[in-house]
Protein backbone atom coordinates (compact mmCIF):
# COMPACT_ATOMS: atom_id res chain seq x y z
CA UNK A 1 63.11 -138.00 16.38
CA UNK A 2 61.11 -140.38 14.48
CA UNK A 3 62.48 -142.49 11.89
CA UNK A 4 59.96 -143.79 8.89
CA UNK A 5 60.94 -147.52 7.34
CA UNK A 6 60.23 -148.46 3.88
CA UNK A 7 59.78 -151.45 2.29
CA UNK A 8 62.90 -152.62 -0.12
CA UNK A 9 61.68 -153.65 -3.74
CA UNK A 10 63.18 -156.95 -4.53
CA UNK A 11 65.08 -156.75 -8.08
CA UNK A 12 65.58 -159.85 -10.27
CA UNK A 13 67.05 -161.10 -13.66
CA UNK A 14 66.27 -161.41 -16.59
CA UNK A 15 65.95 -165.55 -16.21
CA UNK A 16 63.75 -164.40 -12.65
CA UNK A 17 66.27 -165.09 -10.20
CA UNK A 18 66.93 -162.91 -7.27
CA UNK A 19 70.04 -160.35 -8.38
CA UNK A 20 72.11 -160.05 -4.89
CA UNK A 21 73.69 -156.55 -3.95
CA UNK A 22 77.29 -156.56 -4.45
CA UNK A 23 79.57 -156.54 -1.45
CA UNK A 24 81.39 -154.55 -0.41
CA UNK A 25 84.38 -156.02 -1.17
CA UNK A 26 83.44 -156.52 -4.55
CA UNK A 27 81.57 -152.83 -5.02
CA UNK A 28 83.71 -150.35 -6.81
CA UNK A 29 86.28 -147.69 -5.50
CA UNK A 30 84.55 -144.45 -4.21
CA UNK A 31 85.50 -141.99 -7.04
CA UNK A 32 82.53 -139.49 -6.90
CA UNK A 33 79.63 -138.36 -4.69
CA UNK A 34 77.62 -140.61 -6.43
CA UNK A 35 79.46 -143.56 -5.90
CA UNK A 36 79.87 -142.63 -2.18
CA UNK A 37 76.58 -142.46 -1.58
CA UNK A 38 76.08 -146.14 -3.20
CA UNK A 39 78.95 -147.28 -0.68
CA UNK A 40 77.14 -145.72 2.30
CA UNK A 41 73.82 -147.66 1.12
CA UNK A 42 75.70 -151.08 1.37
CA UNK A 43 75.98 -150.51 5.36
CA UNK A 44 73.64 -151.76 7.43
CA UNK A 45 70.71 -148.74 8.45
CA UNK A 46 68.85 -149.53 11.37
CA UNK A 47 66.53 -146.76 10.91
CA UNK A 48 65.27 -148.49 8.41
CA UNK A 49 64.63 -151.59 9.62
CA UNK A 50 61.56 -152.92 11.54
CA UNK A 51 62.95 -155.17 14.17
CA UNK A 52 66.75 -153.47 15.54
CA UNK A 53 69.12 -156.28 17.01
CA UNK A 54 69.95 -153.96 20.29
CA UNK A 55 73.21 -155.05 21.86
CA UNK A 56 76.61 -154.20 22.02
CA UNK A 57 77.24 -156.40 18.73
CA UNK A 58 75.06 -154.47 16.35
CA UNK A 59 75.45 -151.19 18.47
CA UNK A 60 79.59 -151.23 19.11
CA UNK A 61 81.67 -148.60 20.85
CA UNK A 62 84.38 -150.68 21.04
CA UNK A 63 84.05 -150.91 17.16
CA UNK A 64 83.53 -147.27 16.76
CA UNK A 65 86.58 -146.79 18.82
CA UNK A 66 88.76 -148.70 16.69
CA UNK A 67 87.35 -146.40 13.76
CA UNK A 68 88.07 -142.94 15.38
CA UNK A 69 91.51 -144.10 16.25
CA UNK A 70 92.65 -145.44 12.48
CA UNK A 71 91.39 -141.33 11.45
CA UNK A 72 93.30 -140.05 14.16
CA UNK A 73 91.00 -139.52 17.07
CA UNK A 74 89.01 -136.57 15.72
CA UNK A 75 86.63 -136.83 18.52
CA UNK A 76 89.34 -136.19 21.55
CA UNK A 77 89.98 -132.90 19.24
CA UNK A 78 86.37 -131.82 19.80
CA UNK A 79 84.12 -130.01 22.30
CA UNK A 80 80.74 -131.10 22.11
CA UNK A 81 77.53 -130.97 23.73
CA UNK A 82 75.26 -134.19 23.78
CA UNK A 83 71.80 -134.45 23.41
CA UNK A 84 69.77 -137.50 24.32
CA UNK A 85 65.81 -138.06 24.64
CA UNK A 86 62.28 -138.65 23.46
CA UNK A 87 60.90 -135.39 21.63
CA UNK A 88 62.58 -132.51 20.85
CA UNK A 89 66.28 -133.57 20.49
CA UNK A 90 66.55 -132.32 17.02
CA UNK A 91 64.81 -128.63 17.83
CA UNK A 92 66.83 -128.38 21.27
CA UNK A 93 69.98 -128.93 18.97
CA UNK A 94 68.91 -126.43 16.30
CA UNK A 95 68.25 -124.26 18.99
CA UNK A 96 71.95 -124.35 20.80
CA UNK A 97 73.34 -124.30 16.95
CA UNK A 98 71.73 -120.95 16.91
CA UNK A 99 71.89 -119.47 19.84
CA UNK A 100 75.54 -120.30 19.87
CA UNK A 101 76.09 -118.80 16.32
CA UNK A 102 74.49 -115.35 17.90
CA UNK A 103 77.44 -115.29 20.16
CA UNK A 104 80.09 -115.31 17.77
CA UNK A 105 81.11 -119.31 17.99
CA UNK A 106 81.88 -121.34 14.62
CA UNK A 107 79.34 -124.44 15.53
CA UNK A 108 79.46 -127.89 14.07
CA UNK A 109 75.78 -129.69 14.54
CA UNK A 110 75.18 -133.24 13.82
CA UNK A 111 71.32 -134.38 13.60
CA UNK A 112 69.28 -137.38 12.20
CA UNK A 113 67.39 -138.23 9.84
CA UNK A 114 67.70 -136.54 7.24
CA UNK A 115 64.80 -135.34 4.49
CA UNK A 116 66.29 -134.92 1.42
CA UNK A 117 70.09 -135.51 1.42
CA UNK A 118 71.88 -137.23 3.88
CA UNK A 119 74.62 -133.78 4.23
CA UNK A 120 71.70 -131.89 6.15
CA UNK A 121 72.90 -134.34 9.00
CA UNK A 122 76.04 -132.44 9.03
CA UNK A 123 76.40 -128.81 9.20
CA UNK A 124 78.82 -126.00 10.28
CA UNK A 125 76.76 -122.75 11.05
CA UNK A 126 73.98 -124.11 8.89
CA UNK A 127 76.07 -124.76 5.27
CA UNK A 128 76.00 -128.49 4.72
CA UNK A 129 79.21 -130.42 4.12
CA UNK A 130 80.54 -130.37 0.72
CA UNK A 131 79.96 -132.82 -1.56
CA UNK A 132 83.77 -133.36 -2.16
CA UNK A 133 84.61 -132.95 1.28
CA UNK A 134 82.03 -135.94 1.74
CA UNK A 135 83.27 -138.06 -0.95
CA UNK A 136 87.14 -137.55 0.05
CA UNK A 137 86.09 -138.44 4.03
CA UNK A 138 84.29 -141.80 2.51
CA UNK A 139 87.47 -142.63 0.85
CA UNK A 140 89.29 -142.26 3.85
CA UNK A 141 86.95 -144.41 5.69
CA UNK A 142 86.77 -147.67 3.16
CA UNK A 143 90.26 -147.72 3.59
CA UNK A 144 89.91 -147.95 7.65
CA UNK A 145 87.19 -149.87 7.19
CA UNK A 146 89.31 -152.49 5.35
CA UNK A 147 91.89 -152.51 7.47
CA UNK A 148 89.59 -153.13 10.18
CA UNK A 149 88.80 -156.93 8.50
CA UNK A 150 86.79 -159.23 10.62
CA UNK A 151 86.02 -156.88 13.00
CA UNK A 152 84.38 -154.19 10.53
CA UNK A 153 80.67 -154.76 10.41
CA UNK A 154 80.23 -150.66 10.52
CA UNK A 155 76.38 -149.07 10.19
CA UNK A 156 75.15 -146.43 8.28
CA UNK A 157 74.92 -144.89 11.35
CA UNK A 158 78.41 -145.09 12.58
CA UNK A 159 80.25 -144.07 8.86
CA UNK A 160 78.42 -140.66 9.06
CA UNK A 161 78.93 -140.00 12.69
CA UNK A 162 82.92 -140.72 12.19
CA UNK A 163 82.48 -138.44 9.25
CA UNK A 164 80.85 -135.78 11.02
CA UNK A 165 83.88 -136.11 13.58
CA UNK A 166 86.56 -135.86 11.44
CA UNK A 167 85.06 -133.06 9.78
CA UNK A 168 84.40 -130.96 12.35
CA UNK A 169 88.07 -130.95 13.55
CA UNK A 170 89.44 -130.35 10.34
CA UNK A 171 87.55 -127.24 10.22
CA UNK A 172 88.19 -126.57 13.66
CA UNK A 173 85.07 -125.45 15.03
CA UNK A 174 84.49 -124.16 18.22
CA UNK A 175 81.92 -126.62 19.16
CA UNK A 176 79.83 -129.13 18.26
CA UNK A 177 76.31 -130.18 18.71
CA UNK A 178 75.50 -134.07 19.00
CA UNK A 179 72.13 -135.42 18.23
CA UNK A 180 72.01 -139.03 19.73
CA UNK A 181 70.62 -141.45 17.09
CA UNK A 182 68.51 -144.58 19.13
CA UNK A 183 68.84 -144.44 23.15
CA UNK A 184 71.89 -143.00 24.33
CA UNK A 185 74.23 -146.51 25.77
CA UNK A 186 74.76 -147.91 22.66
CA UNK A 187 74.83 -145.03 20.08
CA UNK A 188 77.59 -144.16 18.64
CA UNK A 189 77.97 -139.80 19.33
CA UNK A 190 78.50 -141.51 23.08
CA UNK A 191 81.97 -142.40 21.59
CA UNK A 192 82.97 -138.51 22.79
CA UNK A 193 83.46 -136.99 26.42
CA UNK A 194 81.15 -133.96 26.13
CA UNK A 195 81.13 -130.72 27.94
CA UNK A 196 77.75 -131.24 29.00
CA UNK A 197 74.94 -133.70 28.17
CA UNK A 198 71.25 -132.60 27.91
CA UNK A 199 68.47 -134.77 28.11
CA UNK A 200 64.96 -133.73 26.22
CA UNK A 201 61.12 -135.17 27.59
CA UNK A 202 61.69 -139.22 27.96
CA UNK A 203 58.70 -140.90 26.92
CA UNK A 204 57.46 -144.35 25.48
CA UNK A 205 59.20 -144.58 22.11
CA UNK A 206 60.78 -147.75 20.32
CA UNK A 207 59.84 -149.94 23.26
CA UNK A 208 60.22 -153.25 21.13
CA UNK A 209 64.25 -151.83 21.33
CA UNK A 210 64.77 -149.75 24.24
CA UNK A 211 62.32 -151.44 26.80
CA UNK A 212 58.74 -151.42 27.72
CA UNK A 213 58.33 -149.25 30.76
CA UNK A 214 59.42 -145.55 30.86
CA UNK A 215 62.50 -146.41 33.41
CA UNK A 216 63.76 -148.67 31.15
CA UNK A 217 63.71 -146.21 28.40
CA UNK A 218 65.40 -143.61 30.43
CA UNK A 219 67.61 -146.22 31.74
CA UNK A 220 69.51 -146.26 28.17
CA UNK A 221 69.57 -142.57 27.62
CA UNK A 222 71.16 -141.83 30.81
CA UNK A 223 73.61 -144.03 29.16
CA UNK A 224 75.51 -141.12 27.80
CA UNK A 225 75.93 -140.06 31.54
CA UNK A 226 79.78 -139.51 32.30
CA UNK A 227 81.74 -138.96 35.92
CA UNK A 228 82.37 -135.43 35.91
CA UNK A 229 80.61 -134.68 33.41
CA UNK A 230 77.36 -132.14 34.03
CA UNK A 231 73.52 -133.38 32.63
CA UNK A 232 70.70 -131.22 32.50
CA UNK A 233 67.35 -132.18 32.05
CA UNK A 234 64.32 -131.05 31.07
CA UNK A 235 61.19 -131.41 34.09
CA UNK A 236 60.65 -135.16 33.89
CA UNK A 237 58.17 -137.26 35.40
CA UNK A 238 59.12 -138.54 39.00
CA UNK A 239 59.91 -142.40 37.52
CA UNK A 240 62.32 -140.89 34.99
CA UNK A 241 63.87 -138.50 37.46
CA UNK A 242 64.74 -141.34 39.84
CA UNK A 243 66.33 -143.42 37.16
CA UNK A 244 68.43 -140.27 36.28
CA UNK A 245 69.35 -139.63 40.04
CA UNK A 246 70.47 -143.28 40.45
CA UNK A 247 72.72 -143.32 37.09
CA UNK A 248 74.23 -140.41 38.06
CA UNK A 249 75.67 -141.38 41.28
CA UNK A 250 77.33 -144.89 39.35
């Protein structure tokens, strides 16, 4: 889906000099929604930045790893369905929320961006999260997120989907729908082992990040491709198609 950037308004004193953000170290305890969603704004958001650092240092399984396991590996309690692509991830994962809500399942759907308020990126059966169950799973994380020390350097990105996770399974849906946030390698929903993985049209999109050519492109979304695990794909174009066939047989 596309993501929009904005430009940050510098603030200053009184006497003219720059006034830095606090820390987080120095930023003040979660107590409210408000103040969670300040804490959340202190981590880094690549989708609003111009020019994305794309590696495994910026982009960090290993790191979201370490996360899921101080909450108690929420996302081994899961079964989820992963969506990666171009165009139409967010409709194709509307579309399973639904059609698996006709047929009687309790459904857990994560998306990005969001419009309005950051809770429309999680959702069970179409109700948002709670405010205070948002606020009490931010808590849980600065904690972890301490803990962590020098290796913490967690995104925006990252803090909701390990929200979204441990959300899910403490309302013990029956599944859950994963929107991939940039390429599919590096993102952080690849954290899970899904049931299945889907893969929407793969086009030219963020090509200063993911690569210039349309191979390379679906080169990191068939990143999310697991042994033993089934992908399904919408009709691609023949480059895209061969990429797919040769990622699938690593």
């Amino acid at each position: 889906m596309p993501t929009s950037t904005t430009k940050t308004k510098k603030t200053t004193s009184a006497s003219g000099s720059r006034r830095s953000r606090p820390s987080r170290s120095t930023a003040a305890a979660i107590s409210n929604f408000s103040s969670a969603q300040r804490w959340l704004l202190q981590h880094t958001n690549h989708e609003r930045m111009r020019v994305v650092p794309y590696n495994d240092k910026s982009f960090s399984l290993d790191r979201m790893g370490k996360l899921l396991k101080l909450m108690g590996n929420p996302h081994n309690e899961l079964k989820c369905v992963q969506i990666a692509g171009t165009k139409g991830k967010g409709s194709t994962c509307a579309m399973l929320s639904s059609m698996l809500q006709a047929c009687g399942y309790t459904v857990g759907l994560f998306t990005s961006p969001h419009l309005v308020d950051m809770r429309e990126r999680i959702t069970i059966n179409g109700e948002m999260i709670t405010h205070a169950d948002l606020t009490e799973l931010f808590k849980q994380i600065e904690v972890h997120e301490k803990k962590m020390g020098k290796e913490s350097d967690l995104t925006y990105f990252e803090v909701l989907t390990a929200t979204a996770m441990r959300y899910f399974a403490d309302q013990a849906v029956d599944i859950v729908i994963l929107e991939t946030g940039l390429g599919g390698r590096l993102d952080s929903t690849t954290v899970v082992t899904p049931l299945v993985c889907g893969l929407v049209h793969i086009g030219l999109d963020h090509t200063n990040i993911l690569g210039e050519r349309v191979a390379d492109i679906a080169r990191e979304k068939a990143g999310i491709f697991k042994k033993g695990v089934p992908a399904v794909s919408v009709e691609q174009v023949e480059e895209v198609c061969e990429v797919f066939n040769e990622e699938a047989q690593r």
